[in-house]
C-alpha atoms as a PDB file:
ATOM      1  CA  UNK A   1     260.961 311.758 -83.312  1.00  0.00           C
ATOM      2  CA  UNK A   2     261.851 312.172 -79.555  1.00  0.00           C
ATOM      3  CA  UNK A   3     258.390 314.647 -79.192  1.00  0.00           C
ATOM      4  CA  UNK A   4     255.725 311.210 -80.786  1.00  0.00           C
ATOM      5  CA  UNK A   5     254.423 309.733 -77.798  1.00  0.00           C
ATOM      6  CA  UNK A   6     253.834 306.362 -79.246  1.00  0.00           C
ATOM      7  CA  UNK A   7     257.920 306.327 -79.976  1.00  0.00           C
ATOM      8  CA  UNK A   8     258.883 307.541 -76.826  1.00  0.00           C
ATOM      9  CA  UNK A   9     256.630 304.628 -74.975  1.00  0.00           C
ATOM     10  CA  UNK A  10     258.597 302.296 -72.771  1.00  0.00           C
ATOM     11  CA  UNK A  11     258.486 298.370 -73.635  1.00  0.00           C
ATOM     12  CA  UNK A  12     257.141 297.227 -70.529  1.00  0.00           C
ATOM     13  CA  UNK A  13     253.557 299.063 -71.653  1.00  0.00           C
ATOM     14  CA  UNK A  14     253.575 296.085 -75.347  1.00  0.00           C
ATOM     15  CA  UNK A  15     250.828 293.327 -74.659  1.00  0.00           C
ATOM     16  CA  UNK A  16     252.705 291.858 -77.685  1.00  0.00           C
ATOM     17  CA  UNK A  17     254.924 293.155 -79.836  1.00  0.00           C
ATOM     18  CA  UNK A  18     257.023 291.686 -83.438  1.00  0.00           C
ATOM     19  CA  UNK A  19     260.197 292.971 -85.259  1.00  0.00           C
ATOM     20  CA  UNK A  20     257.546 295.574 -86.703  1.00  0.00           C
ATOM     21  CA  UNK A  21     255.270 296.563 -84.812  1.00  0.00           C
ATOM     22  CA  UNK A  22     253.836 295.983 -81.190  1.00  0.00           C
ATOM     23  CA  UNK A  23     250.281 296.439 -79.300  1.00  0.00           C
ATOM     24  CA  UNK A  24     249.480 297.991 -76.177  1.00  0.00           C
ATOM     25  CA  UNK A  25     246.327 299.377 -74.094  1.00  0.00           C
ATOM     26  CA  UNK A  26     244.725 302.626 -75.677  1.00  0.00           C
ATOM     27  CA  UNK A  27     245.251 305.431 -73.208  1.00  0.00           C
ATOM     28  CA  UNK A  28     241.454 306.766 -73.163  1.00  0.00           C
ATOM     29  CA  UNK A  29     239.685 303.811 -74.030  1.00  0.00           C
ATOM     30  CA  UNK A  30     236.438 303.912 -76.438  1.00  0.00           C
ATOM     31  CA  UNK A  31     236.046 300.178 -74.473  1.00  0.00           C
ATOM     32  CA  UNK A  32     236.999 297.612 -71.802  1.00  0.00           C
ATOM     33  CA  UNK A  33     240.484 296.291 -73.435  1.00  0.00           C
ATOM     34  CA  UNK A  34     240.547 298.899 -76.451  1.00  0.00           C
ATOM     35  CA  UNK A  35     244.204 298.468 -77.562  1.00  0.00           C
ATOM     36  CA  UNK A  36     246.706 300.101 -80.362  1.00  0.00           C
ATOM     37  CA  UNK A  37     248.737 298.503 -82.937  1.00  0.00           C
ATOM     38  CA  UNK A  38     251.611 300.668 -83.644  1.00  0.00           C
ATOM     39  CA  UNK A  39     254.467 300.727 -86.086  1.00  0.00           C
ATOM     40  CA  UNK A  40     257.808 300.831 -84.425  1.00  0.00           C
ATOM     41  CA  UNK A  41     259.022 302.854 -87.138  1.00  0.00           C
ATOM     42  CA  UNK A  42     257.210 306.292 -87.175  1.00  0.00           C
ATOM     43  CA  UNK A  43     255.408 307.503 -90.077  1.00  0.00           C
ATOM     44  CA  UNK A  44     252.735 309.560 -89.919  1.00  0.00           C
ATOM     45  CA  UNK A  45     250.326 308.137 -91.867  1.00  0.00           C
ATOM     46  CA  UNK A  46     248.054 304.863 -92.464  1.00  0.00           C
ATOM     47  CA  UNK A  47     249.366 305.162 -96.072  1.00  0.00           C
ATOM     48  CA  UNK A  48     253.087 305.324 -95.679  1.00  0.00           C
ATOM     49  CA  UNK A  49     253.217 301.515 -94.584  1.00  0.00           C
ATOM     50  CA  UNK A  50     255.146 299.294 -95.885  1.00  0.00           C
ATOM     51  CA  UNK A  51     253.948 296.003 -97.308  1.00  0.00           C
ATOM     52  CA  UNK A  52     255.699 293.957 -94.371  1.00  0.00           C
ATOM     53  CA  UNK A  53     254.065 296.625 -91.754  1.00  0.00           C
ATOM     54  CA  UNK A  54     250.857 295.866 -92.827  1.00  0.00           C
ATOM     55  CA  UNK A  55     251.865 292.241 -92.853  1.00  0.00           C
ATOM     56  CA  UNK A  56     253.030 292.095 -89.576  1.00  0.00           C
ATOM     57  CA  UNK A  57     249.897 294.308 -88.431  1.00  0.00           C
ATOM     58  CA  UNK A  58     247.562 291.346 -89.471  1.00  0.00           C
ATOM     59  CA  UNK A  59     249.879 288.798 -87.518  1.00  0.00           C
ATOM     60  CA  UNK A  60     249.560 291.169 -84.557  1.00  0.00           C
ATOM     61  CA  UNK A  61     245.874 291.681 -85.255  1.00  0.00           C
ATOM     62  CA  UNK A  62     244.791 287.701 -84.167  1.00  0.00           C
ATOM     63  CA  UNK A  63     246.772 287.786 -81.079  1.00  0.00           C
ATOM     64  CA  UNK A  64     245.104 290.600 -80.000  1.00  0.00           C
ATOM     65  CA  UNK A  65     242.106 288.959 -80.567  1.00  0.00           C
ATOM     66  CA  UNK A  66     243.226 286.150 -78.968  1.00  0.00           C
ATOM     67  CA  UNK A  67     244.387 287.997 -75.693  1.00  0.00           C
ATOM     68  CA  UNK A  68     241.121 289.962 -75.350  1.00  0.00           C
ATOM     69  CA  UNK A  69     239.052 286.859 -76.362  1.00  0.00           C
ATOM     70  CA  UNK A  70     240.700 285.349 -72.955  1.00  0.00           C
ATOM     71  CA  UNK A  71     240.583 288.784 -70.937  1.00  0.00           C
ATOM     72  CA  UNK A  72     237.315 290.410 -71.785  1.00  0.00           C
ATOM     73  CA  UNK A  73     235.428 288.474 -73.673  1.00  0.00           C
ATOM     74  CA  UNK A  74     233.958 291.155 -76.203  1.00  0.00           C
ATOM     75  CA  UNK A  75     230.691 290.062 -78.392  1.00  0.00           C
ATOM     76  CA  UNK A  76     232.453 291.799 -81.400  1.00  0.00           C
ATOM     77  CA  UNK A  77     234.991 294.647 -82.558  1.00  0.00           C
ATOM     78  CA  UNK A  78     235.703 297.935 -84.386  1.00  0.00           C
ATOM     79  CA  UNK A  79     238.763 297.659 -86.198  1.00  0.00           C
ATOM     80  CA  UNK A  80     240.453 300.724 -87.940  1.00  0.00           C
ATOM     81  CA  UNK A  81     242.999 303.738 -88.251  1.00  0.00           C
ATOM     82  CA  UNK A  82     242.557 307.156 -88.341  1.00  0.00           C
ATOM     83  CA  UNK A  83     243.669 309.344 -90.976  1.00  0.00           C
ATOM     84  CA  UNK A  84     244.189 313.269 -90.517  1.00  0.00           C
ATOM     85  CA  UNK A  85     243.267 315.300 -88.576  1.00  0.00           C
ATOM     86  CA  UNK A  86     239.284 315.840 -90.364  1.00  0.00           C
ATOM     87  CA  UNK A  87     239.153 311.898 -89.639  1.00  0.00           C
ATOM     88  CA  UNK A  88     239.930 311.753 -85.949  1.00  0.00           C
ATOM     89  CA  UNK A  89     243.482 311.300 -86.126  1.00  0.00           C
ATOM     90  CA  UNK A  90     245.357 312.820 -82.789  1.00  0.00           C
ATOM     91  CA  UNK A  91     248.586 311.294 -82.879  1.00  0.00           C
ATOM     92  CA  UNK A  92     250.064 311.624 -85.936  1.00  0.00           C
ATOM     93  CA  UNK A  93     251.890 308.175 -85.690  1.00  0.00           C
ATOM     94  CA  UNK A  94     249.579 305.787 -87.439  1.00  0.00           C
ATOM     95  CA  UNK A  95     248.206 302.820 -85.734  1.00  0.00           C
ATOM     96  CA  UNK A  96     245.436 300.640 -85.637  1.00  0.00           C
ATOM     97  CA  UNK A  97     242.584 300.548 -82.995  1.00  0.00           C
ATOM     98  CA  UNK A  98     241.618 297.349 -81.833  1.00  0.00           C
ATOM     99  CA  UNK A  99     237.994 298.074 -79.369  1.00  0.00           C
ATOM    100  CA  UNK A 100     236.332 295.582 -78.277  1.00  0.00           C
ATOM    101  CA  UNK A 101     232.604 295.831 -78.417  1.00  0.00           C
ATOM    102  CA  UNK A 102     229.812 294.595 -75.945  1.00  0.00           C
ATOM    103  CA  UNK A 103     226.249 293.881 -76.067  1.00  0.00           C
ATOM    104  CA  UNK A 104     224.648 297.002 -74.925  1.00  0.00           C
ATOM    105  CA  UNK A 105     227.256 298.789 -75.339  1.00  0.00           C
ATOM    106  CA  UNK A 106     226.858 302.706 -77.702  1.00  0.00           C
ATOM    107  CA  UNK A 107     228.189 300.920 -80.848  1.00  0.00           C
ATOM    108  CA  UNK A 108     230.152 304.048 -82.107  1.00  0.00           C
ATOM    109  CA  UNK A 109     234.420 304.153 -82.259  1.00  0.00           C
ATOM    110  CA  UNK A 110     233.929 308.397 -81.464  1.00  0.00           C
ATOM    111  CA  UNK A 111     232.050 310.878 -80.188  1.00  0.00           C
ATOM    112  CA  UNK A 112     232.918 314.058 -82.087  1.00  0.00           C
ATOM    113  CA  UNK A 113     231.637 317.394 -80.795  1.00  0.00           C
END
Protein backbone atom coordinates (compact mmCIF):
# COMPACT_ATOMS: atom_id res chain seq x y z
CA UNK A 1 0.00 0.00 0.00
CA UNK A 2 2.80 2.38 -1.26
CA UNK A 3 -0.25 5.27 -2.02
CA UNK A 4 -1.58 5.08 2.41
CA UNK A 5 0.08 7.88 3.89
CA UNK A 6 0.16 6.52 7.35
CA UNK A 7 2.38 3.41 5.71
CA UNK A 8 4.51 5.43 3.79
CA UNK A 9 5.42 7.69 7.11
CA UNK A 10 9.06 7.71 8.04
CA UNK A 11 10.06 6.39 11.71
CA UNK A 12 11.63 9.37 12.89
CA UNK A 13 7.82 11.09 12.95
CA UNK A 14 6.71 7.71 16.10
CA UNK A 15 6.49 9.43 19.65
CA UNK A 16 6.40 5.69 20.56
CA UNK A 17 5.94 2.91 18.73
CA UNK A 18 5.62 -1.40 19.62
CA UNK A 19 6.01 -4.52 17.34
CA UNK A 20 2.29 -3.48 16.36
CA UNK A 21 1.60 -0.44 16.21
CA UNK A 22 3.21 3.09 16.86
CA UNK A 23 1.90 6.83 17.74
CA UNK A 24 2.73 9.99 16.28
CA UNK A 25 1.42 13.79 16.13
CA UNK A 26 -1.97 14.20 14.14
CA UNK A 27 -1.21 16.27 11.08
CA UNK A 28 -4.21 18.92 11.52
CA UNK A 29 -4.70 18.81 15.04
CA UNK A 30 -8.39 19.02 16.67
CA UNK A 31 -5.85 20.06 19.91
CA UNK A 32 -2.48 21.01 21.43
CA UNK A 33 -0.70 17.36 21.32
CA UNK A 34 -3.65 15.51 19.37
CA UNK A 35 -1.79 12.31 18.32
CA UNK A 36 -2.62 8.93 16.16
CA UNK A 37 -2.27 5.41 17.05
CA UNK A 38 -1.74 3.49 13.97
CA UNK A 39 -1.45 -0.13 13.02
CA UNK A 40 1.74 -0.93 11.26
CA UNK A 41 -0.03 -3.37 9.29
CA UNK A 42 -2.65 -1.62 7.01
CA UNK A 43 -6.17 -2.48 7.10
CA UNK A 44 -8.66 -0.31 6.40
CA UNK A 45 -10.89 -0.56 8.98
CA UNK A 46 -11.40 -0.21 12.96
CA UNK A 47 -12.96 -3.71 12.61
CA UNK A 48 -10.35 -5.70 10.80
CA UNK A 49 -8.00 -5.66 14.00
CA UNK A 50 -6.65 -8.27 15.32
CA UNK A 51 -6.98 -9.22 18.96
CA UNK A 52 -3.13 -8.46 19.63
CA UNK A 53 -3.63 -4.96 17.61
CA UNK A 54 -6.09 -3.92 19.82
CA UNK A 55 -3.96 -5.24 22.62
CA UNK A 56 -1.05 -3.51 21.80
CA UNK A 57 -3.28 -0.27 21.03
CA UNK A 58 -4.24 -0.16 24.82
CA UNK A 59 -0.44 -0.60 25.83
CA UNK A 60 0.26 2.29 23.45
CA UNK A 61 -2.80 4.16 24.69
CA UNK A 62 -1.17 4.91 28.56
CA UNK A 63 2.05 6.04 27.21
CA UNK A 64 0.49 8.42 25.28
CA UNK A 65 -1.15 9.55 28.11
CA UNK A 66 1.75 9.54 29.92
CA UNK A 67 3.83 11.66 27.33
CA UNK A 68 1.11 14.32 26.94
CA UNK A 69 0.39 14.26 30.74
CA UNK A 70 4.26 15.54 30.91
CA UNK A 71 4.05 17.78 27.63
CA UNK A 72 0.71 19.48 27.71
CA UNK A 73 -0.92 18.86 30.50
CA UNK A 74 -4.60 18.35 29.09
CA UNK A 75 -7.67 18.52 31.77
CA UNK A 76 -9.15 15.46 29.86
CA UNK A 77 -9.41 13.54 26.38
CA UNK A 78 -11.46 12.32 23.39
CA UNK A 79 -10.50 8.99 22.56
CA UNK A 80 -11.77 7.19 19.33
CA UNK A 81 -11.55 5.93 15.58
CA UNK A 82 -13.31 6.78 12.74
CA UNK A 83 -15.16 4.49 10.66
CA UNK A 84 -16.15 5.25 6.87
CA UNK A 85 -16.35 7.68 5.20
CA UNK A 86 -20.31 8.90 6.68
CA UNK A 87 -18.31 8.80 10.15
CA UNK A 88 -15.39 11.09 9.45
CA UNK A 89 -13.00 8.66 8.34
CA UNK A 90 -10.28 10.31 5.73
CA UNK A 91 -7.60 7.95 5.71
CA UNK A 92 -8.72 4.77 5.18
CA UNK A 93 -5.95 3.17 7.44
CA UNK A 94 -7.59 2.83 10.80
CA UNK A 95 -6.18 4.43 13.81
CA UNK A 96 -7.02 5.82 16.94
CA UNK A 97 -7.16 9.58 17.90
CA UNK A 98 -5.74 10.47 21.01
CA UNK A 99 -6.83 14.73 21.60
CA UNK A 100 -6.19 16.13 24.39
CA UNK A 101 -8.82 18.39 25.80
CA UNK A 102 -8.55 21.78 27.78
CA UNK A 103 -10.66 23.77 29.97
CA UNK A 104 -12.27 26.22 27.73
CA UNK A 105 -11.57 24.61 25.06
CA UNK A 106 -14.94 23.80 22.06
CA UNK A 107 -15.34 20.25 23.50
CA UNK A 108 -16.15 18.65 20.03
CA UNK A 109 -13.51 15.90 18.12
CA UNK A 110 -15.07 17.61 14.44
CA UNK A 111 -16.51 20.21 12.87
CA UNK A 112 -18.46 18.82 9.91
CA UNK A 113 -19.85 21.23 7.31
Amino acid sequence: MNECVFCTLPAEVNLVENDLVRAFYDKYPVSEGHVLIVPKNHASSFFDATAEEMASVGELLKRVKELLDKRFHPDGYNIGANVGSTAGQTVFHWHIHVIPRYNGDIGTVRWHT
